[in-house]
Protein backbone atom coordinates (compact mmCIF):
# COMPACT_ATOMS: atom_id res chain seq x y z
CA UNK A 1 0.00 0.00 0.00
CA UNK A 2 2.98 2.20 0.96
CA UNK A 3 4.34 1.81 -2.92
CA UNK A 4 1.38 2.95 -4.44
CA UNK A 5 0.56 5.83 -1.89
CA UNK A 6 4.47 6.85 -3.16
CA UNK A 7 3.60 6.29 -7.00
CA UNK A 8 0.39 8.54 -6.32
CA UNK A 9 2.43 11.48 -4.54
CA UNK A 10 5.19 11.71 -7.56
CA UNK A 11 2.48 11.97 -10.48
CA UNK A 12 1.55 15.19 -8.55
CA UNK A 13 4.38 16.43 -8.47
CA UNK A 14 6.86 15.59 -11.08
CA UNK A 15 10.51 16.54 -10.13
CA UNK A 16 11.76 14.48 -13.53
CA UNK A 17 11.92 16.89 -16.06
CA UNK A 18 13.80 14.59 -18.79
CA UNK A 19 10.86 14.88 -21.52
CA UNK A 20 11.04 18.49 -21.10
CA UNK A 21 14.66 18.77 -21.68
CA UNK A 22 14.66 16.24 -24.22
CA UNK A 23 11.85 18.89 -26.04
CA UNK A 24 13.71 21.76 -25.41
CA UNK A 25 17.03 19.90 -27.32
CA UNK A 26 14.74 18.63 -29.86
CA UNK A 27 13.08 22.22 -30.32
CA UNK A 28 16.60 24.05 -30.31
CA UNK A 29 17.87 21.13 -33.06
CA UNK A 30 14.75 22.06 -35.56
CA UNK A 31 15.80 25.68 -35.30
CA UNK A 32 19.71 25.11 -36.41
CA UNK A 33 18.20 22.97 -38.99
CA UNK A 34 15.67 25.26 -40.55
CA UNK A 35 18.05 28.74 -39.82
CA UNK A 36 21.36 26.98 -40.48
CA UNK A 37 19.67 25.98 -43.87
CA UNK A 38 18.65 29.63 -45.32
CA UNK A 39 22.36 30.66 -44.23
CA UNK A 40 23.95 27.75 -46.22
CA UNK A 41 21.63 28.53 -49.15
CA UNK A 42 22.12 32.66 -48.83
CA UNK A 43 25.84 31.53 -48.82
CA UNK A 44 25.42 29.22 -51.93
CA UNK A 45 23.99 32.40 -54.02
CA UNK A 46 26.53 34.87 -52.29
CA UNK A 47 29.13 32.77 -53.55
CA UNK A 48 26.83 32.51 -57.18
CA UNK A 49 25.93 36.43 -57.23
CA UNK A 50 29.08 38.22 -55.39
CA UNK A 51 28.44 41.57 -57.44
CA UNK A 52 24.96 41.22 -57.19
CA UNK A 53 24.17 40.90 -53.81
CA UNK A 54 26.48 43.80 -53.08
CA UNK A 55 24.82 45.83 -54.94
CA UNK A 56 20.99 44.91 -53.51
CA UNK A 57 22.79 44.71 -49.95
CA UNK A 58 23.54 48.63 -50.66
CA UNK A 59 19.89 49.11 -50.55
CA UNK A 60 19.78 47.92 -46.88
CA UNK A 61 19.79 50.20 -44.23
CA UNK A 62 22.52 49.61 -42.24
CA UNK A 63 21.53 51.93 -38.91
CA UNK A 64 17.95 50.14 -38.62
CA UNK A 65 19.75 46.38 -39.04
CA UNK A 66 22.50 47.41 -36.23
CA UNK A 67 19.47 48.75 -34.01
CA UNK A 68 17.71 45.34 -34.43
CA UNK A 69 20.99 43.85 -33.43
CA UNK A 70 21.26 45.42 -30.61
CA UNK A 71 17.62 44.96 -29.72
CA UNK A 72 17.94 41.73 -29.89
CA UNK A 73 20.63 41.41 -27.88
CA UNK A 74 19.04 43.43 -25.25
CA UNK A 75 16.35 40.71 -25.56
CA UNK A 76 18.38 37.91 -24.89
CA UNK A 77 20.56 39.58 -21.45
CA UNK A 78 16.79 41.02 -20.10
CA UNK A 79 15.24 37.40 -20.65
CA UNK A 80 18.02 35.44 -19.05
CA UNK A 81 18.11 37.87 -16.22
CA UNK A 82 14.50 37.02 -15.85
CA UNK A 83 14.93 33.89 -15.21
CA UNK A 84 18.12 34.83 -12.95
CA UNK A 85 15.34 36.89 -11.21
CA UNK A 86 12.95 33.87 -11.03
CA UNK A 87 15.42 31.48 -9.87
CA UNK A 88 16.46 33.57 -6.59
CA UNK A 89 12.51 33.97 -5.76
CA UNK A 90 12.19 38.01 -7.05
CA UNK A 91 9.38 37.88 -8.93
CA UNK A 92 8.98 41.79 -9.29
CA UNK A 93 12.17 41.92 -10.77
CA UNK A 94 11.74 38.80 -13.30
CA UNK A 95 8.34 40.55 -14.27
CA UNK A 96 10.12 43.84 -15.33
CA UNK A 97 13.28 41.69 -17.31
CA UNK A 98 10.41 40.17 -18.52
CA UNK A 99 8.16 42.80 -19.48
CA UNK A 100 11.30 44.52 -21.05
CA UNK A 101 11.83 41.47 -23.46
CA UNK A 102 8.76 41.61 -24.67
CA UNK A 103 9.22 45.53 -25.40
CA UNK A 104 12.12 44.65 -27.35
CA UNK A 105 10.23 42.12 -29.36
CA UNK A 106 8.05 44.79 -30.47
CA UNK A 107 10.74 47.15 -30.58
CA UNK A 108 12.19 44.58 -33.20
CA UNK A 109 9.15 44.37 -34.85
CA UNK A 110 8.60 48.27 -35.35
CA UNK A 111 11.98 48.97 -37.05
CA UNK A 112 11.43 45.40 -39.18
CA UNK A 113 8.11 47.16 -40.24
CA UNK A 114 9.82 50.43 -41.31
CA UNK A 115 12.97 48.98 -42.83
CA UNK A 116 10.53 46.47 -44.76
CA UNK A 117 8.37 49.93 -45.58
CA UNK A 118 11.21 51.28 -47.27
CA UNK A 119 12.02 48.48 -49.64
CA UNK A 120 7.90 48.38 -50.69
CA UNK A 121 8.33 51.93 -51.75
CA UNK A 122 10.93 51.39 -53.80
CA UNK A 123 9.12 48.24 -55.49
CA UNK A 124 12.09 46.07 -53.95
CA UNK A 125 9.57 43.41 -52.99
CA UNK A 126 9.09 39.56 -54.66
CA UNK A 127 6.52 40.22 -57.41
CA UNK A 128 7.35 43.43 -58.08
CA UNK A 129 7.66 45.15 -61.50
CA UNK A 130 10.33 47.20 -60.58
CA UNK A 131 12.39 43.88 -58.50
CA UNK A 132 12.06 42.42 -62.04
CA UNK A 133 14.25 44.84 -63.60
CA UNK A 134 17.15 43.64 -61.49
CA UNK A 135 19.48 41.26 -62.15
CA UNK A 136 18.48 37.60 -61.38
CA UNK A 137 20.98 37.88 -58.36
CA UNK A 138 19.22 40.95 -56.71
CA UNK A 139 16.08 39.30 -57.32
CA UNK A 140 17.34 36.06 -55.26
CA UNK A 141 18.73 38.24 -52.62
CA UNK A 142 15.48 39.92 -51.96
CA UNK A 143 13.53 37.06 -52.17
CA UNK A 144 15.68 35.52 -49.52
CA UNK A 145 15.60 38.67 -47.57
CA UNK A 146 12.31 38.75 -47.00
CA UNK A 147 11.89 34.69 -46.30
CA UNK A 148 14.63 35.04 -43.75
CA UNK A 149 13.59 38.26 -41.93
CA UNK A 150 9.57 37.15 -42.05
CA UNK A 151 10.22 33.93 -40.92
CA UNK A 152 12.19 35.76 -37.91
CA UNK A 153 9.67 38.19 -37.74
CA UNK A 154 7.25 35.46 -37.24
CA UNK A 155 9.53 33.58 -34.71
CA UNK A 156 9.28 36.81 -32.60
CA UNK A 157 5.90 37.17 -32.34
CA UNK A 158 5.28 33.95 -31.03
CA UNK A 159 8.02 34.61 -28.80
CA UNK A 160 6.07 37.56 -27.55
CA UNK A 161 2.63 35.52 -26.86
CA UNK A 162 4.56 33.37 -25.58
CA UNK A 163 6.46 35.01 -22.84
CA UNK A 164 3.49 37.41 -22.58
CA UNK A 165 1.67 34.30 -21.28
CA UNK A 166 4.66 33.62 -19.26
CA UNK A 167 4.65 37.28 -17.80
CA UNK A 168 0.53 36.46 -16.70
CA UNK A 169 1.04 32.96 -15.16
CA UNK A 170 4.13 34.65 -13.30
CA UNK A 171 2.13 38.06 -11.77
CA UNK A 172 -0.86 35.97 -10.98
CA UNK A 173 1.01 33.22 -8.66
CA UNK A 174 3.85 32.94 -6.80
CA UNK A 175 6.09 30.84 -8.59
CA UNK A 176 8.35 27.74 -6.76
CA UNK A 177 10.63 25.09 -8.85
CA UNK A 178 8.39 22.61 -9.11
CA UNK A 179 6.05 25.05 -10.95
CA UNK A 180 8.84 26.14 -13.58
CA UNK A 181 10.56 23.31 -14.15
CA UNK A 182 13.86 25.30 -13.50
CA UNK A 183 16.16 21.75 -14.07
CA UNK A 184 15.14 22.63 -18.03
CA UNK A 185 16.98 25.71 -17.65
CA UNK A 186 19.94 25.97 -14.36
CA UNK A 187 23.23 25.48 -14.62
């Protein structure tokens, strides 16, 4: 009776978070795959079109990529310090590291939407009539820009619903490490 009063008591409360981990590899593995792929293949037609992805990457605006950089940079050290936050019990603190991220992910967004404004009034967009009086390497390169940066784009904002649900189950209970599952992510 004593072994299945024990069995009972640890399906309550899990302390094994192996499938979780395993997930969380398995996730992170899918995204080198599918990223790590557009990078080979914008290499492959770099190397193929040298002159003519310099000249389309001249239409970029350098200021606005550098800001999204360092937006998402920001992104990354405010999450991680949420979690930091979590981990020594300051919830207040992980909710504004938190809440920050999420800024930043629409921060990100917001430039994305005006550097991507820019290239529609030029016509530099797939489809266009004016894209199609570029070189077939231009025409790639923007093409490829805008699969790589909307596929980003759309990485980000579930990101944001995601840690915005985060950010709600966090301010409406106290949070311990059986809740969070903190073995996925400590040290």
């Amino acid at each position: 009776m004593s072994s299945h009063t024990d069995a009972l008591v640890a399906h309550k409360h899990p302390s094994d978070f192996e499938g979780a981990k395993i997930a969380m590899w398995l996730f992170l593995f899918t995204e080198i795959l599918l990223f790590g792929g557009l990078f080979i293949l914008y290499a492959v037609y770099r190397f193929l079109y040298p002159v003519d992805f310099h000249n389309a990457a001249i239409e970029l605006n350098t200021a606005l990529g550098a800001t999204n950089t360092l937006v998402l940079l920001t992104s990354s050290l405010t999450v991680v310090l949420s979690i930091e936050a979590l981990q020594r019990g300051n919830r207040k603190l992980s909710l504004w590291m938190l809440g920050l991220t999420i800024l930043c992910a629409l921060a990100f967004l917001v430039i994305k939407y005006f550097e991507w404004s820019a290239k529609f009034h030029h016509g530099l967009y797939p489809g266009a009539e004016e894209l199609l009086t570029h070189s077939n390497g231009e025409v790639i390169f923007f093409n490829m820009y805008y699969a790589m940066t909307g596929l980003h784009g759309v990485h980000v904002l579930v990101g944001m619903a995601i840690l915005s649900g985060m950010f709600y189950f966090i301010a409406r209970k106290p949070v311990d490490k059986e809740r969070m599952g903190f073995d996925i992510i400590e040290r």
